[in-house]
Protein backbone atom coordinates (compact mmCIF):
# COMPACT_ATOMS: atom_id res chain seq x y z
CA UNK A 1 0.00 0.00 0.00
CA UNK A 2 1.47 3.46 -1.01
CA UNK A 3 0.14 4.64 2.50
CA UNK A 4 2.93 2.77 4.10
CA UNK A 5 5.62 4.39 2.26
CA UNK A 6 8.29 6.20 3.40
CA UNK A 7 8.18 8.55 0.59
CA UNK A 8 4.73 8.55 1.36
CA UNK A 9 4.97 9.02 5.37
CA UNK A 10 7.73 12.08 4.43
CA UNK A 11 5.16 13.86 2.35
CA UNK A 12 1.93 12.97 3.71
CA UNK A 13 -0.08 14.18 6.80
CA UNK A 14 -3.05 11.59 7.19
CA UNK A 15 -5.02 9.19 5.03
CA UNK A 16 -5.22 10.19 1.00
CA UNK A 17 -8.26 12.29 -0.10
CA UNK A 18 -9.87 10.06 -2.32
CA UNK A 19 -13.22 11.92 -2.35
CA UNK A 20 -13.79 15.32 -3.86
CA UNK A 21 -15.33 16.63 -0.59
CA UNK A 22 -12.46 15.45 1.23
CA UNK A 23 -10.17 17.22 -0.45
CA UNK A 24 -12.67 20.38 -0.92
CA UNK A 25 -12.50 20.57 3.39
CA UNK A 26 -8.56 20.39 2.76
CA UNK A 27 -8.59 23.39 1.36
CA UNK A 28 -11.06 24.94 2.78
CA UNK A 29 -9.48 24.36 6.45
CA UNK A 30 -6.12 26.11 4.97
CA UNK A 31 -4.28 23.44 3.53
CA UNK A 32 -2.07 22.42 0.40
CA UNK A 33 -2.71 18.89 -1.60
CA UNK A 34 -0.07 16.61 -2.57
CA UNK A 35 -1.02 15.81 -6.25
CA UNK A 36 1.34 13.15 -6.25
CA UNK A 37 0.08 11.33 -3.54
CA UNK A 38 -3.71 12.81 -3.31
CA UNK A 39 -3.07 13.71 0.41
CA UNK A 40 -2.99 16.98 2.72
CA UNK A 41 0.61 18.30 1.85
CA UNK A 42 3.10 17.50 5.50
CA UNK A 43 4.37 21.25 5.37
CA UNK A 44 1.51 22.62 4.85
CA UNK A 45 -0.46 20.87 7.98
CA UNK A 46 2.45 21.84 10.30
CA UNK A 47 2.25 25.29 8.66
CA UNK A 48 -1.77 25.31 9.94
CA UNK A 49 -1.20 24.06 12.86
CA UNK A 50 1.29 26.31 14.18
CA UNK A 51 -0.75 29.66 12.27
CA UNK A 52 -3.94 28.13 14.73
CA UNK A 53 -1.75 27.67 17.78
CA UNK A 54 -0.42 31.42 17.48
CA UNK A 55 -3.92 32.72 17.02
CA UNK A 56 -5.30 30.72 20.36
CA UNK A 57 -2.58 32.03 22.28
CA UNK A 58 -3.28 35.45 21.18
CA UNK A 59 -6.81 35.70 21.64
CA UNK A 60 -6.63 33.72 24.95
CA UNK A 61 -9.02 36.14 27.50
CA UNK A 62 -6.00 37.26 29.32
CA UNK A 63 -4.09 38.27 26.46
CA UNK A 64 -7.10 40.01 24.93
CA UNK A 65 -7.11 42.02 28.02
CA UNK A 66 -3.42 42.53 27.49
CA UNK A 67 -3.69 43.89 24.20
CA UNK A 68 -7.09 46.34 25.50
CA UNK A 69 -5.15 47.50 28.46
CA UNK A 70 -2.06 48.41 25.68
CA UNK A 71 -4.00 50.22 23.26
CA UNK A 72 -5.67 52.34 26.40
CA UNK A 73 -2.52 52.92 26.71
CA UNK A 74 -1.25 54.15 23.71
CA UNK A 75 -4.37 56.41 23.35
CA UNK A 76 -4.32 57.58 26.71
CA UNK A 77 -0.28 58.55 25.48
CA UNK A 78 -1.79 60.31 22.09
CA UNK A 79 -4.68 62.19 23.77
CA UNK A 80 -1.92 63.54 26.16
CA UNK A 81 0.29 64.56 23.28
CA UNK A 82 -2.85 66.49 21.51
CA UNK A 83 -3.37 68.22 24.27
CA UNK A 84 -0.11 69.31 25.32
CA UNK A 85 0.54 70.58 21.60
CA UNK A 86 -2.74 72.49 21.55
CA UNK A 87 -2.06 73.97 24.39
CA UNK A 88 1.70 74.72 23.30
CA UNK A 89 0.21 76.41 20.00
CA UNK A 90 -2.40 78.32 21.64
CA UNK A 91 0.52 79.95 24.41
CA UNK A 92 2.73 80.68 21.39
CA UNK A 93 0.43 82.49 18.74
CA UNK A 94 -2.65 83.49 20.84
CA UNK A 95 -5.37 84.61 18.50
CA UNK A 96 -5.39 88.16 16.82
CA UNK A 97 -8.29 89.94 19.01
CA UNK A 98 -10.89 90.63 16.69
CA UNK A 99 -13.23 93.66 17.35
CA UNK A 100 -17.11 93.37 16.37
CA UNK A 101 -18.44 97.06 14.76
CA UNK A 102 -21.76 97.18 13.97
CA UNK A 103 -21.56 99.50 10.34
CA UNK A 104 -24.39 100.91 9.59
CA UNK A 105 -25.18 101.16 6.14
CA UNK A 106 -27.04 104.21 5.89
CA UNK A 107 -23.96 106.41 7.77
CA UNK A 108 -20.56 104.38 6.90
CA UNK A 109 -17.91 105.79 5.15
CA UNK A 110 -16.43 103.35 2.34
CA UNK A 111 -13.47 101.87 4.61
CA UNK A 112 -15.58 101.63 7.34
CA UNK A 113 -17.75 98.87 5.01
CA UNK A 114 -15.17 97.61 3.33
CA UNK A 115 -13.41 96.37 6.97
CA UNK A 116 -16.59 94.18 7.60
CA UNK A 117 -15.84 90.44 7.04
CA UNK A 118 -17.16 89.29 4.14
CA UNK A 119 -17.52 92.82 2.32
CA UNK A 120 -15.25 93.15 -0.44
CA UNK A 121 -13.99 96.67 -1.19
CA UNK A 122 -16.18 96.48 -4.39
CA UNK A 123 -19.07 95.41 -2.59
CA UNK A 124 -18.85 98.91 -0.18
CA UNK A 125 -18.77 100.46 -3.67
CA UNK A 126 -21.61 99.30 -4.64
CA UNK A 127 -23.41 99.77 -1.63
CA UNK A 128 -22.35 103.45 -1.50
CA UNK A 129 -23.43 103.73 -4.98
CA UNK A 130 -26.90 103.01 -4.33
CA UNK A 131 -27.00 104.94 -0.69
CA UNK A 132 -26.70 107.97 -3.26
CA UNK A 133 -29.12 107.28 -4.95
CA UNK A 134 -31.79 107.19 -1.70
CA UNK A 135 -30.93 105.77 1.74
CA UNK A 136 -31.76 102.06 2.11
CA UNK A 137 -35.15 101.18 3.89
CA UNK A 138 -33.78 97.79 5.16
CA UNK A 139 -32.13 94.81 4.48
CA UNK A 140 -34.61 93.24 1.81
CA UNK A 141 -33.67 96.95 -0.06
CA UNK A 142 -30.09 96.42 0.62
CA UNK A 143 -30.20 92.98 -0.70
CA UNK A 144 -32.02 93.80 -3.85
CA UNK A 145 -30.13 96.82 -4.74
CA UNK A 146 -26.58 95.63 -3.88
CA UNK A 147 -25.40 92.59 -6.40
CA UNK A 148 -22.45 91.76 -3.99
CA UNK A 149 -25.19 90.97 -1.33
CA UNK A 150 -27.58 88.87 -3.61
CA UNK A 151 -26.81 85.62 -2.18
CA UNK A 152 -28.31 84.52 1.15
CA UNK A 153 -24.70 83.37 2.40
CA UNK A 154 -23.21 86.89 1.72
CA UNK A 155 -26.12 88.93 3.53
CA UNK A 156 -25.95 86.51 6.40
CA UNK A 157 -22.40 86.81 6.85
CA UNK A 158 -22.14 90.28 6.76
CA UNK A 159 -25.02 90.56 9.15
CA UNK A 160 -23.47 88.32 12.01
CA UNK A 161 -20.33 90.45 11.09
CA UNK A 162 -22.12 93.50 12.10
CA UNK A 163 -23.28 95.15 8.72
CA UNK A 164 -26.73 96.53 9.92
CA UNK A 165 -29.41 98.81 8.23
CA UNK A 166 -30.43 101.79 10.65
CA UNK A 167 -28.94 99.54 13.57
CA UNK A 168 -31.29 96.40 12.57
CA UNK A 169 -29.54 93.54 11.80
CA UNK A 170 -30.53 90.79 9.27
CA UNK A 171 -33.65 88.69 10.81
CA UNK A 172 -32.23 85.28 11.77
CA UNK A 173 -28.37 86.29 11.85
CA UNK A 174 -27.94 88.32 14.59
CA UNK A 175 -23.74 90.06 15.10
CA UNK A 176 -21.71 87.10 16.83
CA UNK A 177 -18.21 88.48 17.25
CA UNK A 178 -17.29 84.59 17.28
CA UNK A 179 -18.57 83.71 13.97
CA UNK A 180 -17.37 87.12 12.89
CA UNK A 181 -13.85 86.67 13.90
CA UNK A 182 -14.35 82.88 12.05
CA UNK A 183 -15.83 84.38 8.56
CA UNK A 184 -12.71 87.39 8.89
CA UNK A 185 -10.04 84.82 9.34
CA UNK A 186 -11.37 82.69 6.03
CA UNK A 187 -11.54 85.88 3.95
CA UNK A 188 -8.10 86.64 5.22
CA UNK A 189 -7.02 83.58 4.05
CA UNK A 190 -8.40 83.98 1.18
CA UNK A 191 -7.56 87.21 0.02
CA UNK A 192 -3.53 86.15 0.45
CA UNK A 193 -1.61 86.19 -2.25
């Protein structure tokens, strides 16, 4: 019987796999067939067994725990590190202090519009443009008669930034010096060359 070789025992692991399904499971459970032989290929059954014995020892409950208690660890270590760089970048280069105005359309000079966030230099044109024209009766007037303020994002913006028709302020976006100083430092990044 070719079981009983020793060519056979040297290359063999088990019985040969003389059935389809048999050698179907073979590969499905991770290993190689001897064609020569029709069998489950020696190397690659210590190969298995050794990849299965490393993966019970590693997800044994204590080592698990091991590898949780590491990975705290490690973000624990990271969280530490973000913080201590924020805090390092906020000593170093504290904010420029940004000052809410409320600019009245009506009564602003050009520079004073143009220094709202969000309102161009040509958009205080405009604006001044119209005022000469008659004074502006509020902000559905300014809106319609300045192009630069057409879109709802634009209005809005310069309305939380302070922009105000006889001291009312859009309805819905009241001045908030935070999301002013926010919308000044995007168009300042913007606007860099």
């Amino acid at each position: 019987m070719e079981e009983a070789s020793s060519a056979y025992q040297a290359a063999c692991q088990g019985a040969p796999l003389r059935k389809v399904e048999l050698r179907n499971k073979a590969l499905e459970d991770g290993y190689n067939i001897n064609h020569r032989y029709d069998c489950i290929d020696k190397a690659s059954f210590v190969a298995v067994k050794e990849a299965k014995a490393r993966w019970e020892a590693a997800n044994t409950p204590e080592a698990i725990a091991q590898r949780e208690a590491e990975r705290a660890k490690l973000v624990a270590q990271e969280q530490a590190i973000r913080a201590a760089s924020a805090e390092s970048q906020e000593a170093a280069s504290p904010p420029p202090a940004f000052v809410l105005l409320q600019v009245d359309v009506n009564t602003a000079t050009e520079s004073e519009l143009a220094n709202v966030p969000s309102v161009s230099p040509v958009v205080a044109a405009q604006i001044l443009d119209e005022r000469k024209k008659r004074r502006f009766n509020d902000w559905a007037d300014l809106v319609n008669r300045v192009i630069g303020l057409h879109s709802a994002q634009n209005a809005v913006f310069a309305s939380v930034s302070g922009l105000n028709v006889d001291g009312q302020c859009l309805p819905g976006a009241p001045p908030d010096a935070a999301m002013a100083a926010s919308i000044n430092e995007k168009y300042r990044k913007n606007q860099r060359p």
